[in-house]
Protein backbone atom coordinates (compact mmCIF):
# COMPACT_ATOMS: atom_id res chain seq x y z
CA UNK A 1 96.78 86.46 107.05
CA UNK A 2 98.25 88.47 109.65
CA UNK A 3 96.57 91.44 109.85
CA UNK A 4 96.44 92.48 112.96
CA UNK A 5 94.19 94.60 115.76
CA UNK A 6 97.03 97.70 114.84
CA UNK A 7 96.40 98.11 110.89
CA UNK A 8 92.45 97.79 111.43
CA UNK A 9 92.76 99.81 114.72
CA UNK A 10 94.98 102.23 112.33
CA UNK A 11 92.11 102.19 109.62
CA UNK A 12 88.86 102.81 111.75
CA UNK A 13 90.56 105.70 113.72
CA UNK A 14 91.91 107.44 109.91
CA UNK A 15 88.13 106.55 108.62
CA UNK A 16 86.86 108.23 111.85
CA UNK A 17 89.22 111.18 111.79
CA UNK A 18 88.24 111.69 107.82
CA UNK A 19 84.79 111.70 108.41
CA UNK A 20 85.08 114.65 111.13
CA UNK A 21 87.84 116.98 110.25
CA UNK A 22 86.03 118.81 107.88
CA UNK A 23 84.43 120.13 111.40
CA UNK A 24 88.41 121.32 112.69
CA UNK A 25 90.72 119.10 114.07
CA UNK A 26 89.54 115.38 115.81
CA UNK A 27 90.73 114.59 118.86
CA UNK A 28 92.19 111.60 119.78
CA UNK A 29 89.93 111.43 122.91
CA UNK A 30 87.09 111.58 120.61
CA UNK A 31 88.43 108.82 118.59
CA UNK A 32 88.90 106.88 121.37
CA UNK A 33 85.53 107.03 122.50
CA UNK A 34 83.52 106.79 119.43
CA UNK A 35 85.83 103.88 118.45
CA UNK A 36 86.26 101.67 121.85
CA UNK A 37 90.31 102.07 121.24
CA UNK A 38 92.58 102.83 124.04
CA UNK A 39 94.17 106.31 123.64
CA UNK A 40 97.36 105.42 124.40
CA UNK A 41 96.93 103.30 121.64
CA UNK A 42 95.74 105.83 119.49
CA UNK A 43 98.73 108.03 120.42
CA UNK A 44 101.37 105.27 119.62
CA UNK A 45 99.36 104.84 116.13
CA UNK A 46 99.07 108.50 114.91
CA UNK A 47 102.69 108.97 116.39
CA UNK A 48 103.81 106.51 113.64
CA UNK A 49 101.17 108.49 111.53
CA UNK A 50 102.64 111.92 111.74
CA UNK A 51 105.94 110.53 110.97
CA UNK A 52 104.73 109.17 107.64
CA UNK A 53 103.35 112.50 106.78
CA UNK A 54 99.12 111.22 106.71
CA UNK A 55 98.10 113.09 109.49
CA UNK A 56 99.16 116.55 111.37
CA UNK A 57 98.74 117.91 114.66
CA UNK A 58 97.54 120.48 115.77
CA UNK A 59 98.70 121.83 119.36
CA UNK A 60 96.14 124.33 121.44
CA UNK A 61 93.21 124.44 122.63
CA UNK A 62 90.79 122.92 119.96
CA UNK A 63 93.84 120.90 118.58
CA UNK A 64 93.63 117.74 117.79
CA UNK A 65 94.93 115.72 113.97
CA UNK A 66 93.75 116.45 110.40
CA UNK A 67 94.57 114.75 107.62
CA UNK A 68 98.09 115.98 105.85
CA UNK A 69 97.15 114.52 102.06
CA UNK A 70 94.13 114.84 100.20
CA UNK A 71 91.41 112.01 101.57
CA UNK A 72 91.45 110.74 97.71
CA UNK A 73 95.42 110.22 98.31
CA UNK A 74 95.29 108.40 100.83
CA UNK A 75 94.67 104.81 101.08
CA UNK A 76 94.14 101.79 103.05
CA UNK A 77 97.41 100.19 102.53
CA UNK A 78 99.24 103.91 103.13
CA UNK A 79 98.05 103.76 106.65
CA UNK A 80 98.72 99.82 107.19
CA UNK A 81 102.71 100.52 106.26
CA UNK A 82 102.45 103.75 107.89
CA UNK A 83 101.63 102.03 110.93
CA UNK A 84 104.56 98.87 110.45
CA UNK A 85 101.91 96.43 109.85
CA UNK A 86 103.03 93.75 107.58
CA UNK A 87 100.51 92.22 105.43
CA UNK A 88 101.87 88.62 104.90
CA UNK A 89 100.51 85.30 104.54
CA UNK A 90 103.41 83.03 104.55
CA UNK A 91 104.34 81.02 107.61
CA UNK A 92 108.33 82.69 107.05
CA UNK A 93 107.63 86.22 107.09
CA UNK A 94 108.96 86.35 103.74
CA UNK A 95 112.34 84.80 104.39
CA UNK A 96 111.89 81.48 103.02
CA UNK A 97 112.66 79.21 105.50
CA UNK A 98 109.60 77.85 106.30
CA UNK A 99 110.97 74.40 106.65
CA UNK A 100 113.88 75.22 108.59
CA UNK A 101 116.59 76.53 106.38
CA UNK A 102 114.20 75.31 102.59
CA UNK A 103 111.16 77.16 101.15
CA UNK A 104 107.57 74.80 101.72
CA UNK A 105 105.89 73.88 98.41
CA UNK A 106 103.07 76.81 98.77
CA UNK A 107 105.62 79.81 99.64
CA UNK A 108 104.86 81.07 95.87
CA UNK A 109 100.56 80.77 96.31
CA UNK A 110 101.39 82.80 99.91
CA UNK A 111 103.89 85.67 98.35
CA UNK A 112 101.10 86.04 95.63
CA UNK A 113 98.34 86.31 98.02
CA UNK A 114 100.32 88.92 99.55
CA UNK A 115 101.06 90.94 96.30
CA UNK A 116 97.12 90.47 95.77
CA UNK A 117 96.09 92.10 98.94
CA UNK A 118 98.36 94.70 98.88
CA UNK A 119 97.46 96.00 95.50
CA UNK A 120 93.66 95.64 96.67
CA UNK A 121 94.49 97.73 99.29
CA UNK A 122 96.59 100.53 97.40
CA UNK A 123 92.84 100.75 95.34
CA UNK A 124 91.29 101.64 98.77
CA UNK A 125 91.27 105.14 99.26
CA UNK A 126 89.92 106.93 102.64
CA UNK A 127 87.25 108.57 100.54
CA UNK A 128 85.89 105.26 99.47
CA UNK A 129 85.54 104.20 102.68
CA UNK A 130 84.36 107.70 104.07
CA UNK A 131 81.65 107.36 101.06
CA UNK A 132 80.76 103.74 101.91
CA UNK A 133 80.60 104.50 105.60
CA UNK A 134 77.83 107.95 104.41
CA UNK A 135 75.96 105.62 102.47
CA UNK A 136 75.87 103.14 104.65
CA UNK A 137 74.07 105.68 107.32
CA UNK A 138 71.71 106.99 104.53
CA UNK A 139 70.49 103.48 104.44
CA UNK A 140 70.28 103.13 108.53
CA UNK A 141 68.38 106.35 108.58
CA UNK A 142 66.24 105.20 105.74
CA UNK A 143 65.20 101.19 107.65
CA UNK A 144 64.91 103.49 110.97
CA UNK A 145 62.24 105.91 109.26
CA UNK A 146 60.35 102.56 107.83
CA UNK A 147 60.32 101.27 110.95
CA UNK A 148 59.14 104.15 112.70
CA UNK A 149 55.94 104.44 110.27
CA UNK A 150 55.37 100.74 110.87
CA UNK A 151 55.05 101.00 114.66
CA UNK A 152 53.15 103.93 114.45
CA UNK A 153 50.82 102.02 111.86
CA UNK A 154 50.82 99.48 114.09
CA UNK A 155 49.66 101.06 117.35
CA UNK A 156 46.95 102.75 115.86
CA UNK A 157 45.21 100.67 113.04
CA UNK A 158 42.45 98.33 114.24
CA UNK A 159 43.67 96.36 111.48
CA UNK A 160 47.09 96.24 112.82
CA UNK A 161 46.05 95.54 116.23
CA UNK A 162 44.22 92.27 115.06
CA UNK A 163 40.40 93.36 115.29
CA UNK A 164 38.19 92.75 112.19
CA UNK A 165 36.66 95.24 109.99
């Protein structure tokens, strides 16, 4: 499979942005930190973005991107093409000469897996993953709040602390 550091790079930075904008626009700088991704990578990948009409800019101060479609239109394979990654697994890139100028035996099994991951994909929409990501939180929130009552139990009940009743 070669999906590389740019698609996922392409999809965490479009989650990211989706998950703020409702807030104004999302800076790439912002991206960049919350994310660990260069920002002149980010600029290279919402350059190629723009140009497929997912994201806009906004110039000024308190510019920064929003999202050009509706999060529901958007999905995870829109921003892979968007962003010229190919999502292949054949050893030819498609071109069928994987044993020099012949097709190998598996090219078929490959070009399927590749139809098969792309339609997954076009089911992927940003809001499923902006949904996934909330609940996701909920949940850390939730284990953090456990915990919290645990080690305060702990600290302060005798029985906690190991002495007998």
């Amino acid at each position: 499979m070669r999906l590389t550091t740019k698609g996922r790079f392409a999809v965490t930075a479009m989650l990211d942005l989706a998950m703020r904008e409702e807030r104004g626009p999302v800076t790439l700088a912002g991206i960049s930190e919350r994310q660990n991704i260069s920002l002149s990578y980010l600029e290279q990948l919402f350059g190629k973005l723009r140009r497929a009409e997912l994201v806009d800019s906004v110039r000024g101060p308190g510019g920064g991107y929003t999202l050009a479609k509706d999060i529901q239109d958007i999905s995870v394979a829109d921003i892979i093409v968007a962003v010229d990654e190919p999502v292949d697994a054949t050893q030819c890139g498609g071109r069928e000469n994987c044993r020099g100028s012949q097709r190998c035996m598996t090219h078929d099994l490959w070009t399927n897996l590749n139809v098969t991951i792309f339609d997954y994909l076009s089911k992927v929409s940003l809001a499923s993953l902006v949904e996934q990501q909330h609940t996701q939180e909920e949940h850390a929130k939730e284990t953090s709040v456990v915990q919290d009552k645990r080690d305060s139990f702990g600290s302060k009940h005798p029985a906690a602390a190991g002495s007998a009743l």
